[in-house]
N, C-alpha and C. Protein backbone atom coordinates (compact mmCIF):
# COMPACT_ATOMS: atom_id res chain seq x y z
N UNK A 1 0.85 -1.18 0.00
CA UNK A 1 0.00 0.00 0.00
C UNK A 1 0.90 1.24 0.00
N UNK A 2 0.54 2.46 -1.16
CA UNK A 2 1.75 3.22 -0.94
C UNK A 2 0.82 4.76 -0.95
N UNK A 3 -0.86 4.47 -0.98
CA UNK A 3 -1.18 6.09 -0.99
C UNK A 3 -2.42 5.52 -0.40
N UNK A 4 -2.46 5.97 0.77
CA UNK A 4 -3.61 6.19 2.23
C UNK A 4 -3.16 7.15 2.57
N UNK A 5 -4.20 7.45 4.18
CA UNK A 5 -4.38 8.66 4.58
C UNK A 5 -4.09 8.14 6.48
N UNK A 6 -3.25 7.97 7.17
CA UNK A 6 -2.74 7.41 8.76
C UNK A 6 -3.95 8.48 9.09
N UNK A 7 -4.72 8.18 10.17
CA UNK A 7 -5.31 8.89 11.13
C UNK A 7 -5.66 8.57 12.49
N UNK A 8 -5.49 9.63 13.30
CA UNK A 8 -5.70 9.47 14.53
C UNK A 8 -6.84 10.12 15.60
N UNK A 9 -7.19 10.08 16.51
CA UNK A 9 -7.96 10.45 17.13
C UNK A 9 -7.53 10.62 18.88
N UNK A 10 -7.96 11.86 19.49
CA UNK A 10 -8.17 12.16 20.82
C UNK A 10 -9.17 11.92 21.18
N UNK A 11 -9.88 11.22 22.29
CA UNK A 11 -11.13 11.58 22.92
C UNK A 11 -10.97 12.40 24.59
N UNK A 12 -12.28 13.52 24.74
CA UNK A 12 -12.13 13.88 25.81
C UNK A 12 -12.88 12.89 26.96
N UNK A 13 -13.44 11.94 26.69
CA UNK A 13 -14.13 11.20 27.67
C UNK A 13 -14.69 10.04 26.95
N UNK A 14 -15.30 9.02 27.59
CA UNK A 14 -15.44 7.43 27.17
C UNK A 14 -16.71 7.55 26.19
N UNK A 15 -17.23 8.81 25.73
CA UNK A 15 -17.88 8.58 24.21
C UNK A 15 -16.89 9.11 23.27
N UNK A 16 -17.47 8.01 22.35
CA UNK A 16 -16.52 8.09 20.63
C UNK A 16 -16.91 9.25 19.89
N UNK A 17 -17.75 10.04 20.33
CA UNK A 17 -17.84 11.24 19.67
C UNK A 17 -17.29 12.27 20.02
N UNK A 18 -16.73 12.62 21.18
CA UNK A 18 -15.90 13.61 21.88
C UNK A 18 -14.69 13.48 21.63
N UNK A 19 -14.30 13.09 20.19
CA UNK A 19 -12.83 13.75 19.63
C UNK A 19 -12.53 15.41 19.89
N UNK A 20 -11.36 15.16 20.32
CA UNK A 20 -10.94 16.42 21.03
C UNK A 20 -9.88 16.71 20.29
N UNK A 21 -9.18 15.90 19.58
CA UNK A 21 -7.98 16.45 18.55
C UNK A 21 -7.89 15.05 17.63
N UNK A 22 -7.22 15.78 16.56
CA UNK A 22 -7.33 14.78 15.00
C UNK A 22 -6.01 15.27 14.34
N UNK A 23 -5.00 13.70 13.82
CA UNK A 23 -3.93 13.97 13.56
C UNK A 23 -4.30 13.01 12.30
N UNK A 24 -3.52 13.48 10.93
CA UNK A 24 -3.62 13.05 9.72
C UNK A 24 -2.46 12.97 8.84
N UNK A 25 -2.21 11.61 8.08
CA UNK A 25 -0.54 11.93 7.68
C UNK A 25 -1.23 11.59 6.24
N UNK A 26 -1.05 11.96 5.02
CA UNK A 26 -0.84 11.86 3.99
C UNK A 26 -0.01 10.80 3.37
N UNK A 27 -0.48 9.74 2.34
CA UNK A 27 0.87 9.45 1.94
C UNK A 27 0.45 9.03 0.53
N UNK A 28 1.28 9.02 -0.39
CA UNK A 28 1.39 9.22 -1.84
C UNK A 28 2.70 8.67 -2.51
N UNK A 29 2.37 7.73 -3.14
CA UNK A 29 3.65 6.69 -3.77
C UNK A 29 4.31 6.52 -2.62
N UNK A 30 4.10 6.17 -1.55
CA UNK A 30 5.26 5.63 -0.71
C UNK A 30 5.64 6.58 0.52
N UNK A 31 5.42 7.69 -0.19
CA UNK A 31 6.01 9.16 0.61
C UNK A 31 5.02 9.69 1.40
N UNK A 32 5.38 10.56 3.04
CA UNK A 32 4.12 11.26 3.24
C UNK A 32 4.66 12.92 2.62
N UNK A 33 3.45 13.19 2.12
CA UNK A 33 3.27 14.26 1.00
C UNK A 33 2.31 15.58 2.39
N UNK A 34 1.81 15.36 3.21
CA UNK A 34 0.94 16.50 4.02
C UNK A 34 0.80 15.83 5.20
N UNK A 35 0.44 16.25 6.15
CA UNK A 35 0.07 16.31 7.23
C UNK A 35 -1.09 17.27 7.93
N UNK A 36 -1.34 17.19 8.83
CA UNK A 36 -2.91 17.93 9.51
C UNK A 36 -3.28 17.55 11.02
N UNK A 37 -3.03 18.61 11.34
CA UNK A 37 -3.28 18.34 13.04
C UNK A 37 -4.40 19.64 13.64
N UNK A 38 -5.18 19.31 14.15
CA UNK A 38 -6.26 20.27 14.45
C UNK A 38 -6.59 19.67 16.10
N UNK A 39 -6.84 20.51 17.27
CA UNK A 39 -7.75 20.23 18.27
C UNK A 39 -9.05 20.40 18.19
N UNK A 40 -9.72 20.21 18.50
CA UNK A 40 -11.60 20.36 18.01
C UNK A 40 -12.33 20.17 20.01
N UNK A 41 -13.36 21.09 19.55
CA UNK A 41 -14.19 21.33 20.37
C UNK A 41 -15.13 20.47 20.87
N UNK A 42 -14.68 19.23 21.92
CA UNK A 42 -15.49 17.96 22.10
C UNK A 42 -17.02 17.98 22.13
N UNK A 43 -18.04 16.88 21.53
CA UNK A 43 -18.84 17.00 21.98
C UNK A 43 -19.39 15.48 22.49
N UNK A 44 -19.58 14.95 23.86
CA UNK A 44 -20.19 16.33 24.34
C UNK A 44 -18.76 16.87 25.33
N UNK A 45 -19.32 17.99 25.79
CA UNK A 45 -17.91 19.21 26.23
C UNK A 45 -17.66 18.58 27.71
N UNK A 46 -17.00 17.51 28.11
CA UNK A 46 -16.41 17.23 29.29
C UNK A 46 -15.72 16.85 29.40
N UNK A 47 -14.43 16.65 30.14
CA UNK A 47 -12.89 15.92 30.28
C UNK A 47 -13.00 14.64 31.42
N UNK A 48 -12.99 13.61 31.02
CA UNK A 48 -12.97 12.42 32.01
C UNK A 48 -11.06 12.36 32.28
N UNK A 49 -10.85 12.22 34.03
CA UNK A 49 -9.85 12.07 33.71
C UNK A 49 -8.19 11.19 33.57
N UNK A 50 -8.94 10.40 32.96
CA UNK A 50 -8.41 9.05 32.49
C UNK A 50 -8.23 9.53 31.16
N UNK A 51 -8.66 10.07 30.20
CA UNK A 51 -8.09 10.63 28.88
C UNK A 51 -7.21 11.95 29.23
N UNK A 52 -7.57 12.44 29.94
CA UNK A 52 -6.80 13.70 30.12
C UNK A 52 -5.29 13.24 30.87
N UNK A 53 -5.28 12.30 31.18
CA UNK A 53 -4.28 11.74 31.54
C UNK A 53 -3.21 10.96 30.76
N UNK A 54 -4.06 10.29 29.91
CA UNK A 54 -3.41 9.89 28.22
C UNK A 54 -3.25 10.68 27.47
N UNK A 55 -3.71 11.92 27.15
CA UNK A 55 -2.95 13.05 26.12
C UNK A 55 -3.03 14.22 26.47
N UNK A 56 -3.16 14.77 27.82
CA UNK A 56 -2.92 15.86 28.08
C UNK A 56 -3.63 17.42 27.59
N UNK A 57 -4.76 16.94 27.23
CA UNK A 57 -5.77 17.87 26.52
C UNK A 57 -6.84 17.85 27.58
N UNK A 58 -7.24 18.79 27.86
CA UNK A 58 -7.83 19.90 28.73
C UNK A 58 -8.88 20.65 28.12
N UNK A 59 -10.05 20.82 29.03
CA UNK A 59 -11.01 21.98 28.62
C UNK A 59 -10.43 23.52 27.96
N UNK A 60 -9.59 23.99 28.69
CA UNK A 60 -8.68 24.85 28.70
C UNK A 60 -7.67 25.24 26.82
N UNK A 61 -7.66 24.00 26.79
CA UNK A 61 -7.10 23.62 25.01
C UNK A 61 -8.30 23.48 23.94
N UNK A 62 -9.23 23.55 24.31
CA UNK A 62 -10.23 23.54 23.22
C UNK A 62 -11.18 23.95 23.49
N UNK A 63 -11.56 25.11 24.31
CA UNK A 63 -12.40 26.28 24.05
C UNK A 63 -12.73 26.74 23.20
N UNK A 64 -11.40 27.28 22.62
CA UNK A 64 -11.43 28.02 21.64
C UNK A 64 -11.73 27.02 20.51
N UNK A 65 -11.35 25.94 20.32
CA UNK A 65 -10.95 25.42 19.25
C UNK A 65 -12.12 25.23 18.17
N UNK A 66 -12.15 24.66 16.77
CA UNK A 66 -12.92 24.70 16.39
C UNK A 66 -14.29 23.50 16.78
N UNK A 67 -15.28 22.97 15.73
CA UNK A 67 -16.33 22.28 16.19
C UNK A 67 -15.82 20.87 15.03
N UNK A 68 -16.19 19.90 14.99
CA UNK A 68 -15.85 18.78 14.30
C UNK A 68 -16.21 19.04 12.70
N UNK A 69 -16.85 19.47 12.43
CA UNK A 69 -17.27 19.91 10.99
C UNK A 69 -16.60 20.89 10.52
N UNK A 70 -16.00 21.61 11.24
CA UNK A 70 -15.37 22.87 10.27
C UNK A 70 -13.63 21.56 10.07
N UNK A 71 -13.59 21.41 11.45
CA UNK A 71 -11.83 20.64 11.14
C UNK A 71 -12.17 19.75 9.89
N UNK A 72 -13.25 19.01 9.66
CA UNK A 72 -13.46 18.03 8.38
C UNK A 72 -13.37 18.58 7.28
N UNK A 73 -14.03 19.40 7.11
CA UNK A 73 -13.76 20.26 5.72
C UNK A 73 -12.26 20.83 5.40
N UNK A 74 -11.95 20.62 6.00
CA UNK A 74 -10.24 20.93 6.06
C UNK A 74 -9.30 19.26 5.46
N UNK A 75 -10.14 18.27 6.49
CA UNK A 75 -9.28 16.96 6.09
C UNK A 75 -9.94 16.57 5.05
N UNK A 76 -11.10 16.58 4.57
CA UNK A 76 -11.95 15.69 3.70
C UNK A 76 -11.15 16.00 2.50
N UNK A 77 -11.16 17.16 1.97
CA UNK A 77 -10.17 17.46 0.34
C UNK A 77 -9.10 16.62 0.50
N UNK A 78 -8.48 16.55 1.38
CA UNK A 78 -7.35 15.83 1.41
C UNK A 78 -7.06 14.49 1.48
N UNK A 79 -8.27 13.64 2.01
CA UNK A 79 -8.04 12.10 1.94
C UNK A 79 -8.77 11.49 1.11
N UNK A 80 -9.36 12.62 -0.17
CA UNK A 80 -10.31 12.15 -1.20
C UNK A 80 -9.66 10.70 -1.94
N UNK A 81 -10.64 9.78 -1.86
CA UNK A 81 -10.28 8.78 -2.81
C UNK A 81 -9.12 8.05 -2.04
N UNK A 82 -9.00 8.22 -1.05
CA UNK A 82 -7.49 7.24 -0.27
C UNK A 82 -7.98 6.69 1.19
N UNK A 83 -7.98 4.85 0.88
CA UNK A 83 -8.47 4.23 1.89
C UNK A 83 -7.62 4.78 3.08
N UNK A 84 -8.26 4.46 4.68
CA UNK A 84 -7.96 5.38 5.92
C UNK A 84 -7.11 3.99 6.61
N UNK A 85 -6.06 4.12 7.57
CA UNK A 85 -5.04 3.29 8.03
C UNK A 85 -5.24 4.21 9.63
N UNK A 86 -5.31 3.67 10.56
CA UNK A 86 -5.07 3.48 11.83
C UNK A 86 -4.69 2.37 12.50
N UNK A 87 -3.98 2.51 13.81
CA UNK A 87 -3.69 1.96 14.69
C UNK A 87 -4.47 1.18 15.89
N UNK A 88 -5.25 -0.19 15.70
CA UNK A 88 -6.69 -0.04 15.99
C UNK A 88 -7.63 0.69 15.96
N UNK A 89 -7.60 0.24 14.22
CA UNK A 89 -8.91 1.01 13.79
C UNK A 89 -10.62 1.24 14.45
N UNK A 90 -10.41 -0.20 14.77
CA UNK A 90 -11.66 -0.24 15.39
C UNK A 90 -12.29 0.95 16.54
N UNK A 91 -11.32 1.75 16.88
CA UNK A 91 -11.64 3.01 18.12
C UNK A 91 -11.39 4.06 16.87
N UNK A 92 -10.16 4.28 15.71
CA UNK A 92 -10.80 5.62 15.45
C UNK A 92 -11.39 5.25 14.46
N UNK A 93 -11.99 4.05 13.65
CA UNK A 93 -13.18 4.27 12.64
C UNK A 93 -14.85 4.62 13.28
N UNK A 94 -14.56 3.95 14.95
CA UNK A 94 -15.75 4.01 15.61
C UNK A 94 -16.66 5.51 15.64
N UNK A 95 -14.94 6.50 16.21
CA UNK A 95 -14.80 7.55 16.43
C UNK A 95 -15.22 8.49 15.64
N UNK A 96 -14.95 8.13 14.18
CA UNK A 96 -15.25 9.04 13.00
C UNK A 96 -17.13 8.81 12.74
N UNK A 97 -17.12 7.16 13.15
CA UNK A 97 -18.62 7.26 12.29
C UNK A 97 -19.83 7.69 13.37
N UNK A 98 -19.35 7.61 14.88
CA UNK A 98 -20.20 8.47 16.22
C UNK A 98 -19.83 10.22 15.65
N UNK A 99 -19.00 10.54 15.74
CA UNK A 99 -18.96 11.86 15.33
C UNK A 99 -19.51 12.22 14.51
N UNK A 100 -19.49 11.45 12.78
CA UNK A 100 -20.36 11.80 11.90
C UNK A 100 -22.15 12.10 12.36
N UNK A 101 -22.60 11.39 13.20
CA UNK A 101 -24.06 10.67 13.70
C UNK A 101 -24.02 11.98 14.27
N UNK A 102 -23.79 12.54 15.64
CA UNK A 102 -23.11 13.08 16.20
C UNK A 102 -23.96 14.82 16.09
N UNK A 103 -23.03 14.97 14.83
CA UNK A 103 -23.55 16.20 13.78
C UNK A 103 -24.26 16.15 12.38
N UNK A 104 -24.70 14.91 12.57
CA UNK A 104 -25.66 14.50 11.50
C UNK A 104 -25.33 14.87 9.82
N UNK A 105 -23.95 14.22 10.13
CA UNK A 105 -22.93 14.45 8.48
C UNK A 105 -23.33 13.45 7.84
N UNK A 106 -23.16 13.34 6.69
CA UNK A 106 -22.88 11.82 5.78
C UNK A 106 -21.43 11.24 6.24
N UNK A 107 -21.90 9.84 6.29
CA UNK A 107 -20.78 8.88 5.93
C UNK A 107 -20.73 8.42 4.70
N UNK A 108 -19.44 8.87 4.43
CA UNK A 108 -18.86 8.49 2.87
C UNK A 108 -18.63 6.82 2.99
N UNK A 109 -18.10 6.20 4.16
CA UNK A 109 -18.11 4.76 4.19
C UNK A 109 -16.10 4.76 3.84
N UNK A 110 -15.64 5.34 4.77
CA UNK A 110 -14.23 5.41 4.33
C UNK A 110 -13.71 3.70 4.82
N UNK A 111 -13.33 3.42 3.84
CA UNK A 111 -12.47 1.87 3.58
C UNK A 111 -11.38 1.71 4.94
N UNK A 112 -11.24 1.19 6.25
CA UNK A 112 -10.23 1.40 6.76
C UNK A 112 -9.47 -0.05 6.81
N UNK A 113 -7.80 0.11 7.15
CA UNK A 113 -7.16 -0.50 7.48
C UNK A 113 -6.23 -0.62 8.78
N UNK A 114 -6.28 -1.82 9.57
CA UNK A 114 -5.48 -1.83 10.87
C UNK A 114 -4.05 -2.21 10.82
N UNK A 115 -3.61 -1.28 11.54
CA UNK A 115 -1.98 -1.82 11.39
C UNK A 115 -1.63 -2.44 12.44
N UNK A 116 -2.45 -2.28 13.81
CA UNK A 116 -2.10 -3.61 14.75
C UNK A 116 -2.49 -4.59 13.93
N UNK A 117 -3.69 -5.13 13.24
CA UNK A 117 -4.05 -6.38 13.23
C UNK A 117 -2.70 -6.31 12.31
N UNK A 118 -2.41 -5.72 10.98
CA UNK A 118 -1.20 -6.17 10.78
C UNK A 118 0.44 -6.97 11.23
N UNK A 119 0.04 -5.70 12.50
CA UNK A 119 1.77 -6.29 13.23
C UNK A 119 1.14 -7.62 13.91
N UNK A 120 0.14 -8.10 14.62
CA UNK A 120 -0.32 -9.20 15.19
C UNK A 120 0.04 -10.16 14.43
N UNK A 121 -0.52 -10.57 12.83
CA UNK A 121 -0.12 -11.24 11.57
C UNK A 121 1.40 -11.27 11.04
N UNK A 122 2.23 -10.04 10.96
CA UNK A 122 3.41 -9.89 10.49
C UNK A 122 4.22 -10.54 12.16
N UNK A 123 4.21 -9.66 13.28
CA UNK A 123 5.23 -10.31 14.14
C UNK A 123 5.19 -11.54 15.45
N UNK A 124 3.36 -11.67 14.56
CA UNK A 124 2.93 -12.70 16.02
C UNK A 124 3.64 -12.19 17.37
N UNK A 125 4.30 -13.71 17.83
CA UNK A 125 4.61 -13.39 19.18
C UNK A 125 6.17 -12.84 19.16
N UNK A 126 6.59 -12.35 18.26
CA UNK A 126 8.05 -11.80 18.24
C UNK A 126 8.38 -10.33 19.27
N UNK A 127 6.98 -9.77 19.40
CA UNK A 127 6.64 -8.72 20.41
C UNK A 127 6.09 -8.59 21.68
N UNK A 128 6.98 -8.12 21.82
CA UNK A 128 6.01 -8.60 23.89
C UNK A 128 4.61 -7.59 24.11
N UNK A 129 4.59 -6.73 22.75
CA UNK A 129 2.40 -6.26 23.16
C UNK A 129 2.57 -5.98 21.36
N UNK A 130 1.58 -5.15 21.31
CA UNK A 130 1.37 -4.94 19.72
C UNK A 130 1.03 -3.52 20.32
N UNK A 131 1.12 -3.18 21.28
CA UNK A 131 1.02 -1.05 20.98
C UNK A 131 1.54 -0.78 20.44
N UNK A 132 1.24 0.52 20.01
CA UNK A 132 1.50 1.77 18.77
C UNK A 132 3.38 1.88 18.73
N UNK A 133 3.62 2.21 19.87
CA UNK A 133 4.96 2.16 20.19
C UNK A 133 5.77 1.26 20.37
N UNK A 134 5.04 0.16 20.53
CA UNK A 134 6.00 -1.01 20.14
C UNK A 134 6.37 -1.52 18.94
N UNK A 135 5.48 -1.28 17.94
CA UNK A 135 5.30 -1.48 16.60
C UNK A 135 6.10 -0.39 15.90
N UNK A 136 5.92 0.54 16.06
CA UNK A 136 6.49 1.67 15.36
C UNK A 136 8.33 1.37 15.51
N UNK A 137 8.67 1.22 16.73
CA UNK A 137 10.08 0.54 17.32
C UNK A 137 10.85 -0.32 16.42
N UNK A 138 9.78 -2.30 16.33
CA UNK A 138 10.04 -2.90 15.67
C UNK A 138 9.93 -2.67 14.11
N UNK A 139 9.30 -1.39 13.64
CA UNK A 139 9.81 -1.37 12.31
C UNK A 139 10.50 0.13 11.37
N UNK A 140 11.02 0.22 12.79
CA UNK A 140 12.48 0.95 12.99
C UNK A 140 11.93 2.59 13.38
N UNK A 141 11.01 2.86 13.68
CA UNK A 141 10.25 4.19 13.86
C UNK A 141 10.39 4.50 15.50
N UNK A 142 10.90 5.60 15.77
CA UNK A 142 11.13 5.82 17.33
C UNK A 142 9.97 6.89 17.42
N UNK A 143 8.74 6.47 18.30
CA UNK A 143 7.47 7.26 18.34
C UNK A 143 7.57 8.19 19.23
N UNK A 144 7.80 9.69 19.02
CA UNK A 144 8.04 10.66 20.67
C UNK A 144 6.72 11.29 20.67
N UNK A 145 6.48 11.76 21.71
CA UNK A 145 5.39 12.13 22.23
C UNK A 145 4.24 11.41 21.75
N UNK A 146 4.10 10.02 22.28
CA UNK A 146 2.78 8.98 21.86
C UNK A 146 2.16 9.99 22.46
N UNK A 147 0.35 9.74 21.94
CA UNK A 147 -0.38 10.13 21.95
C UNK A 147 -0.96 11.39 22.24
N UNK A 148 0.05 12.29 21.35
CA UNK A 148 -0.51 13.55 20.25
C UNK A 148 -0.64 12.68 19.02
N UNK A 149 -1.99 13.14 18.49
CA UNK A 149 -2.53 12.53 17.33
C UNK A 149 -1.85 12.76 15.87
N UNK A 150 -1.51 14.07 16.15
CA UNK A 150 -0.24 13.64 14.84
C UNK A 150 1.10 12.43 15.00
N UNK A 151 1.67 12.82 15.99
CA UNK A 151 2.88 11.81 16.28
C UNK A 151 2.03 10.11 15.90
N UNK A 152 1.09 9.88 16.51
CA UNK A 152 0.63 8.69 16.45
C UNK A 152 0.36 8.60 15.30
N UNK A 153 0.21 9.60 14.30
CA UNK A 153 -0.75 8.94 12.63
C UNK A 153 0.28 9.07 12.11
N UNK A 154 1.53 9.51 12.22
CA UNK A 154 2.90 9.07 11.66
C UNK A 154 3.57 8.07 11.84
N UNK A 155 3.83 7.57 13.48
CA UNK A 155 3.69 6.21 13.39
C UNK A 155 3.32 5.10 12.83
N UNK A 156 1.79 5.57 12.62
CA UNK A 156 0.85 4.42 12.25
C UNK A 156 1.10 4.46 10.69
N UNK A 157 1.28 5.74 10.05
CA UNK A 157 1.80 5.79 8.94
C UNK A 157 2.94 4.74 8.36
N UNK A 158 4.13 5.55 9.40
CA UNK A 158 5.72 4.02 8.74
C UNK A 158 4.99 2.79 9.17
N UNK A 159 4.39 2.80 10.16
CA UNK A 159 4.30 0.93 10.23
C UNK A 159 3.19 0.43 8.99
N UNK A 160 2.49 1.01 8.14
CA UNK A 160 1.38 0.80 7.23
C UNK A 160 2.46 1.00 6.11
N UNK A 161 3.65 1.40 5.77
CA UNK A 161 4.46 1.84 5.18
C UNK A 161 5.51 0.30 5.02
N UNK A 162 5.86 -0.42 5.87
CA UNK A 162 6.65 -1.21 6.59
C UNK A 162 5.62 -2.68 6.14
N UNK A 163 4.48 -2.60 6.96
CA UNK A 163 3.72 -3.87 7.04
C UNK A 163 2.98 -3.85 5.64
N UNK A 164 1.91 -3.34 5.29
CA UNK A 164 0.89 -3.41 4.21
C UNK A 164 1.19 -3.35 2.80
């Protein structure tokens, strides 16, 4: 696979629609060609804090920020026509299609692909877990600051780069 779109997701609390920030890597023949990182204005607006503890995003960081529909119109031009790659997909495809519901968008039905289930298949038990950062490691990617959603959809990027 050499042209998808890595994406990631923040949540501010244990619903899938309260993406609180969205990280996006581009990639094209092989290469990543763009990137896109936006915080967004959760809905609904509360910080549980067990996520706030995993990425460090705060009421305080997205006040201001925008609402989930304006940040889309920003990513959508950009991942036109290019199946979507995450890092257990299953939480941010969940994420995208509660959010869509959410604000009562269309789902386009974006094609996704997992790059854990990948590394699970590619390194079986050669890894002592299959997290983001362990994976990224074993296929030579040193992940800093896990979980900012850009750092992670670059990750998830080389390892979809590496595995797929």
């Amino acid at each position: 696979m050499t042209d998808f779109a890595a994406i990631d997701f923040e949540t501010a609390n244990e619903q899938p629609c309260s993406v609180c920030s969205v990280g996006v890597v581009i990639v094209r023949g092989g290469r990543i060609v763009d990137t896109f990182y936006s915080l967004i204005h959760p809905e609904p607006d509360y910080y549980q804090w067990f996520c706030r503890r995993v990425h460090g995003i705060g009421p305080e960081d997205t006040e201001e920020a925008p609402v989930f529909p304006s940040v889309w119109e920003q990513i959508a031009p950009r991942i036109t026509g290019l199946p979507l790659v995450a890092h257990n997909a299953r939480f941010d495809e969940g994420c995208l299609k509660a959010v869509f519901r959410t604000y009562r968008m269309d789902d386009p039905g974006y094609v996704f692909h997992d790059t854990l289930r990948a590394s699970r298949r590619h390194f079986g038990r050669r890894l002592p877990n299959h997290q983001l950062q362990t994976v990224a490691a074993a296929c030579g990617y040193d992940l800093c600051n896990h979980h900012h959603a850009l750092a992670d959809a670059e990750a998830c990027a080389r390892i979809a780069l590496a595995l797929l």
